[in-house]
Each structure stands twice: as structure tokens, then as C-alpha cells.
C-alpha atoms as a PDB file:
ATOM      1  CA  UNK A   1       2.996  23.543  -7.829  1.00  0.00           C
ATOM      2  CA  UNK A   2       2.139  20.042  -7.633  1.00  0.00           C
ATOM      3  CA  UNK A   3      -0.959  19.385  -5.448  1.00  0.00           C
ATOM      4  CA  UNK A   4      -0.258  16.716  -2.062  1.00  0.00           C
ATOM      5  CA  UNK A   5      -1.565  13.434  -2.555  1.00  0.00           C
ATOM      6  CA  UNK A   6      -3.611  11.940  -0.236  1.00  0.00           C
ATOM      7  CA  UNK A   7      -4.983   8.317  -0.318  1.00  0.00           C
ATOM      8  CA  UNK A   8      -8.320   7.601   1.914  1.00  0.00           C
ATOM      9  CA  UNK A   9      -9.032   4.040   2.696  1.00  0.00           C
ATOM     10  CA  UNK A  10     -12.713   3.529   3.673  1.00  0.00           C
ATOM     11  CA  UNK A  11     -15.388   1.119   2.696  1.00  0.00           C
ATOM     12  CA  UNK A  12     -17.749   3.666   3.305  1.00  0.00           C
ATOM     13  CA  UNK A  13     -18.527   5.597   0.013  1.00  0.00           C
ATOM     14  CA  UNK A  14     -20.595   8.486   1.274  1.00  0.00           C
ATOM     15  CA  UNK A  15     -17.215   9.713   4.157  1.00  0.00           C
ATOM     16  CA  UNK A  16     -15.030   8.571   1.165  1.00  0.00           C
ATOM     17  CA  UNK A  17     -16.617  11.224  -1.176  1.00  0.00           C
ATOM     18  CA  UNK A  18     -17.013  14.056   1.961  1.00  0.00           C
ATOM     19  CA  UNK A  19     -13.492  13.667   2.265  1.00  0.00           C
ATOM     20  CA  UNK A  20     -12.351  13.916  -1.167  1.00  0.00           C
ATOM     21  CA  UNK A  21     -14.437  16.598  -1.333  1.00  0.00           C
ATOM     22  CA  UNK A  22     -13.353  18.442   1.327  1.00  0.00           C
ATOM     23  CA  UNK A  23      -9.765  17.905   0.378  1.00  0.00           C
ATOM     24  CA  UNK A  24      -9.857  18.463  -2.748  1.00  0.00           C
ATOM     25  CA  UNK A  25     -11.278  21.887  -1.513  1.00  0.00           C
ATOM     26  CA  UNK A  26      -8.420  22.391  -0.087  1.00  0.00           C
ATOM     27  CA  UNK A  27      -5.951  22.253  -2.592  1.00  0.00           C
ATOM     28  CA  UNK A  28      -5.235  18.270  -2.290  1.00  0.00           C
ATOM     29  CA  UNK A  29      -5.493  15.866  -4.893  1.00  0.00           C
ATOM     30  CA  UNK A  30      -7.898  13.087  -3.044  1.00  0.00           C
ATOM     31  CA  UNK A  31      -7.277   9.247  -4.331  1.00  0.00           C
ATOM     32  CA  UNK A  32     -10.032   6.477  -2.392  1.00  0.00           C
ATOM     33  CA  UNK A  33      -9.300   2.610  -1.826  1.00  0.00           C
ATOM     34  CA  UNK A  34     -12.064   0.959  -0.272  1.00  0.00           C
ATOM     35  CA  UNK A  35     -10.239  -2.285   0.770  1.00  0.00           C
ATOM     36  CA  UNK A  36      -6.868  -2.986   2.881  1.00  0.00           C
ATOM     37  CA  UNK A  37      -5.872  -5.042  -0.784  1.00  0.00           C
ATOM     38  CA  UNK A  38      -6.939  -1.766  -2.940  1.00  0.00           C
ATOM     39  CA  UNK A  39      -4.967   0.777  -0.309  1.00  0.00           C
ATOM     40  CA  UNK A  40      -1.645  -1.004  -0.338  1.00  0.00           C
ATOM     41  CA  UNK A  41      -1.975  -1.442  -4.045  1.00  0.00           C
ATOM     42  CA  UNK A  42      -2.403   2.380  -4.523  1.00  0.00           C
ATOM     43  CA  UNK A  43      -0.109   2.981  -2.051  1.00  0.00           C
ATOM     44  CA  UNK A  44       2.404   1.048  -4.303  1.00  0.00           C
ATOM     45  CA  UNK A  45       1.121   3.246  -7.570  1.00  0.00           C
ATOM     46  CA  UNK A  46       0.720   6.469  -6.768  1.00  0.00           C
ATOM     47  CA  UNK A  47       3.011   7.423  -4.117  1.00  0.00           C
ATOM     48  CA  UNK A  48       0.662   9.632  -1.852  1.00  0.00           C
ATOM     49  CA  UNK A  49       1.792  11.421   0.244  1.00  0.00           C
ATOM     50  CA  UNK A  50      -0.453  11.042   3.382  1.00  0.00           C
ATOM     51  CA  UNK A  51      -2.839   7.611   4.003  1.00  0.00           C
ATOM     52  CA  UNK A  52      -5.665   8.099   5.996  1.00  0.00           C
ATOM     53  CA  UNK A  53      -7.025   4.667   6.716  1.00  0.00           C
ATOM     54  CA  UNK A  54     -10.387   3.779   8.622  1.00  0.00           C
ATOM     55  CA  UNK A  55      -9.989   0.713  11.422  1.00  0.00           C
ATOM     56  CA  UNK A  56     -12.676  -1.563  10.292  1.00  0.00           C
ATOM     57  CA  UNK A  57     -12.715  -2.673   6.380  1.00  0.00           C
ATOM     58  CA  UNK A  58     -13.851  -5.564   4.889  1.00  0.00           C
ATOM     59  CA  UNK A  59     -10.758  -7.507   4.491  1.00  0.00           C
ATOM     60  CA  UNK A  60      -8.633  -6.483   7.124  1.00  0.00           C
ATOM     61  CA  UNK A  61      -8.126  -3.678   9.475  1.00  0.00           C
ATOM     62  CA  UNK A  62      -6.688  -0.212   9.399  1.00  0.00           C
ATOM     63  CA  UNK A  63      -3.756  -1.563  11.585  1.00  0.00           C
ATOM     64  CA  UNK A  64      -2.697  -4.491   8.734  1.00  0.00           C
ATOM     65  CA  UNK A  65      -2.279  -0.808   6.422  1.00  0.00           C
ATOM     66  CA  UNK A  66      -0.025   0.913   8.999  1.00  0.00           C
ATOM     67  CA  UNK A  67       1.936  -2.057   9.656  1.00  0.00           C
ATOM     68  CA  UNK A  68       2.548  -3.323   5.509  1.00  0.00           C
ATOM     69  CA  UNK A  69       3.254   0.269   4.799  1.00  0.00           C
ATOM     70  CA  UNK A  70       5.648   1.522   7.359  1.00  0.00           C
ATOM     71  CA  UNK A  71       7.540  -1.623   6.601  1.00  0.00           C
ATOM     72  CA  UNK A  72       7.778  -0.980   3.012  1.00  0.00           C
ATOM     73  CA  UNK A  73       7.493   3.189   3.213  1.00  0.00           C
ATOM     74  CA  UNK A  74       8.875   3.844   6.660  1.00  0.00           C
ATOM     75  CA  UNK A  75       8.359   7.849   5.672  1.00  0.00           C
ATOM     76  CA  UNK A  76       4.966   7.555   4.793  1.00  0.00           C
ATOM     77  CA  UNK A  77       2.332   9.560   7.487  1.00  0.00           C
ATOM     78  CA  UNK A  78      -0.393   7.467   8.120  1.00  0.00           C
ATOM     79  CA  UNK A  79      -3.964   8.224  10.053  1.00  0.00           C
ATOM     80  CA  UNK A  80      -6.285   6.282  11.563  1.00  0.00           C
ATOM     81  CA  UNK A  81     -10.094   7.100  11.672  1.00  0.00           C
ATOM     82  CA  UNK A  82     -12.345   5.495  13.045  1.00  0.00           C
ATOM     83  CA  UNK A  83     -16.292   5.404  14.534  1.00  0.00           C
ATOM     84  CA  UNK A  84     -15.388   2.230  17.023  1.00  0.00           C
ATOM     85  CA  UNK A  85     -12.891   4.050  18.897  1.00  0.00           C
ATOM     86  CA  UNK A  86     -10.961   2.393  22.074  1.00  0.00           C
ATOM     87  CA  UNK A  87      -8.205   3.225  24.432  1.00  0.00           C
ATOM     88  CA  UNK A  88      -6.883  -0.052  22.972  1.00  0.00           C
ATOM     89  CA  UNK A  89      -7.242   0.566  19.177  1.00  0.00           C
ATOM     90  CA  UNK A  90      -6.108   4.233  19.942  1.00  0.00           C
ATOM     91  CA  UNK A  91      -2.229   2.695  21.811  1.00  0.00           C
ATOM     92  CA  UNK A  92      -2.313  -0.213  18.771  1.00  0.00           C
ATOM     93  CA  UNK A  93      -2.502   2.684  15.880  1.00  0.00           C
ATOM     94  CA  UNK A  94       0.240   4.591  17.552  1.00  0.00           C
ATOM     95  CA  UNK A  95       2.576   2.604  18.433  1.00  0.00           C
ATOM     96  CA  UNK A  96       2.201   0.541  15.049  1.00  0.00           C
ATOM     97  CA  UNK A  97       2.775   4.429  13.552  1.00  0.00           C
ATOM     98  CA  UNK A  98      -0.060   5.748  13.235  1.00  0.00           C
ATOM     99  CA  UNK A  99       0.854  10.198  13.373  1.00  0.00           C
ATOM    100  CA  UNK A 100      -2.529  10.968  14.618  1.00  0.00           C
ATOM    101  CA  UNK A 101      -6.055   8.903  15.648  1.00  0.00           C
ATOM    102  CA  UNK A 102      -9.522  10.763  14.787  1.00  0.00           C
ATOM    103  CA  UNK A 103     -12.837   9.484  15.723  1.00  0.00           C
ATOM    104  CA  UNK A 104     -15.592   9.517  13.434  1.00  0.00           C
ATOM    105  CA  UNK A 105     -17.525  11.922  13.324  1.00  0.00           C
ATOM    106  CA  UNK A 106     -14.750  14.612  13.387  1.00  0.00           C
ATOM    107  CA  UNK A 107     -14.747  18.173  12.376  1.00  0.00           C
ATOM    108  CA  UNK A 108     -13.507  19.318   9.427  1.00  0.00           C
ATOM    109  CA  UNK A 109     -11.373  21.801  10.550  1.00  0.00           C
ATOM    110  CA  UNK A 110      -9.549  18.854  13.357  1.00  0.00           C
ATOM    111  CA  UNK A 111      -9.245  16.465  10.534  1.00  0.00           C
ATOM    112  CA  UNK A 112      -7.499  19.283   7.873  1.00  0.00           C
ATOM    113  CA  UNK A 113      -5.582  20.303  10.737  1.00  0.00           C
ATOM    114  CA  UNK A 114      -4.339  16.473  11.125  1.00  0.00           C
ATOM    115  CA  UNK A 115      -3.965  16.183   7.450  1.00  0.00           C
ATOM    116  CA  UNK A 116      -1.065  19.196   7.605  1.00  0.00           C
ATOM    117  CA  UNK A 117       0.845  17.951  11.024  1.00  0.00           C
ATOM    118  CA  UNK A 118       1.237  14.580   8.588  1.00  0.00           C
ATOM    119  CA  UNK A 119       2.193  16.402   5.727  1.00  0.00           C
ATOM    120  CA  UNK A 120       5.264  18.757   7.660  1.00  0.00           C
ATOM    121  CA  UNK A 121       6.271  15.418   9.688  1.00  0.00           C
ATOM    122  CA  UNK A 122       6.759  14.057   6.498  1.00  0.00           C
ATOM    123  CA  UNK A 123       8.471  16.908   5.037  1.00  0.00           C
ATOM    124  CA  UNK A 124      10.554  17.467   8.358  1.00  0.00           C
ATOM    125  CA  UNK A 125      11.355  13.415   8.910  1.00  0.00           C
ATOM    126  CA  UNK A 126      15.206  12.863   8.859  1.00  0.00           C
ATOM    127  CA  UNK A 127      14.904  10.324   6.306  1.00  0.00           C
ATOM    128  CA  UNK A 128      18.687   9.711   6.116  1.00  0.00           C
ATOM    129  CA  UNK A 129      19.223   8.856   9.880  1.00  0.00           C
ATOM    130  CA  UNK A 130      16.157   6.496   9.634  1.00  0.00           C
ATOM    131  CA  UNK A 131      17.533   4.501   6.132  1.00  0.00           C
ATOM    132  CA  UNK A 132      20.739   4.154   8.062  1.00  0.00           C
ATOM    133  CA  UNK A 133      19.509   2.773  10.868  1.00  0.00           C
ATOM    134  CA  UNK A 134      17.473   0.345   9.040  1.00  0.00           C
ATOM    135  CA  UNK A 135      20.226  -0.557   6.736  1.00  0.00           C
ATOM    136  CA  UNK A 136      22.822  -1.233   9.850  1.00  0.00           C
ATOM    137  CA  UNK A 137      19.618  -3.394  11.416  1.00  0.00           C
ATOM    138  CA  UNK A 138      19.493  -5.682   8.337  1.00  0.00           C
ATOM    139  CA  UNK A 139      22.889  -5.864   7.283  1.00  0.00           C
ATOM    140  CA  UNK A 140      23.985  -6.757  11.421  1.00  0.00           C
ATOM    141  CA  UNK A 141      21.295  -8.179  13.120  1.00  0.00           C
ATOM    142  CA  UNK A 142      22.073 -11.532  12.391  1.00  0.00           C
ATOM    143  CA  UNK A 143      25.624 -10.967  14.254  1.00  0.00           C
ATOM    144  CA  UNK A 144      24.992  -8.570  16.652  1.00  0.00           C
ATOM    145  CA  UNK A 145      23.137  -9.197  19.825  1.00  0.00           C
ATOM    146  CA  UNK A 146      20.210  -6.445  20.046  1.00  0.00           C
ATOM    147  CA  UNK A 147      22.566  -4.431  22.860  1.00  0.00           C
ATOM    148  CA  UNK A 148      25.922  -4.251  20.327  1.00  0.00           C
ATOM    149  CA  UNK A 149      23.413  -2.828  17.334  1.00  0.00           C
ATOM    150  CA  UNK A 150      21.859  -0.554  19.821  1.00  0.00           C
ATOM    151  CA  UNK A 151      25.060   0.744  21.352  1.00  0.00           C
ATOM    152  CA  UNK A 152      26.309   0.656  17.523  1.00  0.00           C
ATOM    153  CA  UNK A 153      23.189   2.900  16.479  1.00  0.00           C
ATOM    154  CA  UNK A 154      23.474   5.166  20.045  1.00  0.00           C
ATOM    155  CA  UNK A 155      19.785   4.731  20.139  1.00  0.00           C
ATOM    156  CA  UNK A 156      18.093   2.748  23.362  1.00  0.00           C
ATOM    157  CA  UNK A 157      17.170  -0.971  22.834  1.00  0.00           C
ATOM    158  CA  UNK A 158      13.564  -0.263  23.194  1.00  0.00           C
ATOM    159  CA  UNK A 159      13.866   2.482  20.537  1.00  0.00           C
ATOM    160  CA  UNK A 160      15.720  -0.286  18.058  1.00  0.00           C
ATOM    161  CA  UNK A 161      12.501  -2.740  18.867  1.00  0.00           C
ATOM    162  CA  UNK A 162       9.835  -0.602  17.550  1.00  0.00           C
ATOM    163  CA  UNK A 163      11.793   0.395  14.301  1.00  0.00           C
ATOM    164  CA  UNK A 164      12.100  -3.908  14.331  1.00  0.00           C
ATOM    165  CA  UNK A 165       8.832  -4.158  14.836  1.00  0.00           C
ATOM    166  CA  UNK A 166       8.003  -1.557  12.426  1.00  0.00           C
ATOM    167  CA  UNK A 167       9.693  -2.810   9.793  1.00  0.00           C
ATOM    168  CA  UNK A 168       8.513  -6.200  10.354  1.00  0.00           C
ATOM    169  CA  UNK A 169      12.460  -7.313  10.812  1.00  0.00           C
ATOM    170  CA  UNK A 170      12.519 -10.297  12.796  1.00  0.00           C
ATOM    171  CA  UNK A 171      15.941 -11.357  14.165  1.00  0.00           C
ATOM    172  CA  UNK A 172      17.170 -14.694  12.451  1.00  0.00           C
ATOM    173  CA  UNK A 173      16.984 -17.999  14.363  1.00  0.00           C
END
């Protein structure tokens, strides 16, 4: 059985190498990116299966990963960790789709635990409804106000916005 890949994007060697460690230990085959540039770029290669990003890295933040790759891999769980944590950065990783928000220093056990909610979402996400949607939003949006796609979709106009957003769609002027 092939081993879940799972791509960890810290600048911080030393929690880079606990966490490979520790999830390699656990059956997972651990790939590190140290940069927001080096993530999406692996991300793009190796087709992991989970990203766990941290908020603060030297080129960008964990919130320019969640947003580049659920607009090019929608299905894609992502996590956030992070030692700076806020109300604020906790609502901006969620609702840019972030599945879960840990803050540094975690327990092992609460971080493995996050690791597997990401990997069944992923394996339980109805990936056909959500390429459907997407390809009705691109293909319409231009000719549709955002209440005839919505009604079209049966899905609520704020609903439509965030998969927008998401997908960094922007309605043409």
C-alpha cells in the first residue's frame, strides 16, 4: 500500500525534521519546503496529499499557500500551524480553507489526529459536485448575474462567493 504524502512547509528546520520524523513514524511519507516558492513548487511535483503550512515564512505567509493551492487543487487539505496565533489569523486560515489551525507547540497526538481528519475529508470530499460547480462558475459567470448562477447551482450566494473567492475567480468587468 502506498504510504500518504504529506508536504510540511516551515522555515524552521529543527519542527521540520520533528515532524517528518514523527510522521514518518507513523506510516507517512514526510516531504519539507521551507519557503511559500519551494511549497507550491512541490505541491505542483509531488502531489501530496495533505499540506501542512506554518503562518510566518520568509517570503510570504501560510495564507498566500492556502489561497494559490485551493485555487489550483481545490481538493487538497491544507493546515495551518503556527506559534503567533490570533483570533484573526485563526478566521483568515479558515475561511481561506484552511481544515484545521494548530498552535505551536502542539502535541503530537492533536497534530496526528489533525493529520487523519485531513486525510478522510479528502478521501470523503465530493469532488464531482465541486468540479461542476466550478466549471458552471467559469463557463457562466460572465453572463449570469451572481443570483441566476446561484439559483442555477441551488447553492446560496454567499456559498458561491467563497468557492469565487477560493478559486481566485473574479467576475469579468
Amino acid at each position: 500500500m502506498k504510504k500518504p504524502r504529506i508536504l510540511v512547509i516551515d522555515d524552521d528546520p529543527g519542527l521540520a525534521e520533528v515532524i517528518e520524523l514523527l510522521l514518518s513514524r507513523e506510516g507517512y511519507h514526510a516531504l519539507h519546503a521551507g519557503t511559500v516558492k519551494d511549497g507550491l513548487a512541490r505541491v505542483a511535483d509531488g502531489s501530496p496529499e495533505v499540506v501542512i503550512t506554518d503562518l510566518k515564512l520568509p517570503d510570504g505567509t501560510g495564507l498566500d499557500v492556502i489561497e494559490r493551492v485551493r485555487a489550483e487543487h481545490p481538493e487538497l487539505p491544507l493546515l495551518l500551524i503556527t506559534s503567533y496565533s490570533s483570533l484573526d489569523s485563526a478566521i483568515s486560515a479558515l475561511r481561506a480553507g484552511a481544515v484545521d489551525y494548530l498552535i505551536k507547540p502542539f502535541e503530537n497526538e492533536d497534530f496526528l489526529h489533525a493529520v487523519e481528519r485531513a486525510l478522510a475529508l479528502k478521501r470523503a470530499r465530493p469532488l464531482a459536485i465541486e468540479a461542476y460547480i466550478r466549471e458552471v462558475v467559469e463557463r457562466f459567470q460572465a453572463s449570469h448575474s451572481e443570483i441566476e448562477l446561484a439559483r442555477m447551482l441551488g447553492i446560496g450566494r454567499k456559498a458561491l462567493w467563497m468557492r469565487r473567492r477560493q478559486w481566485g475567480l473574479k467576475r469579468p468587468r
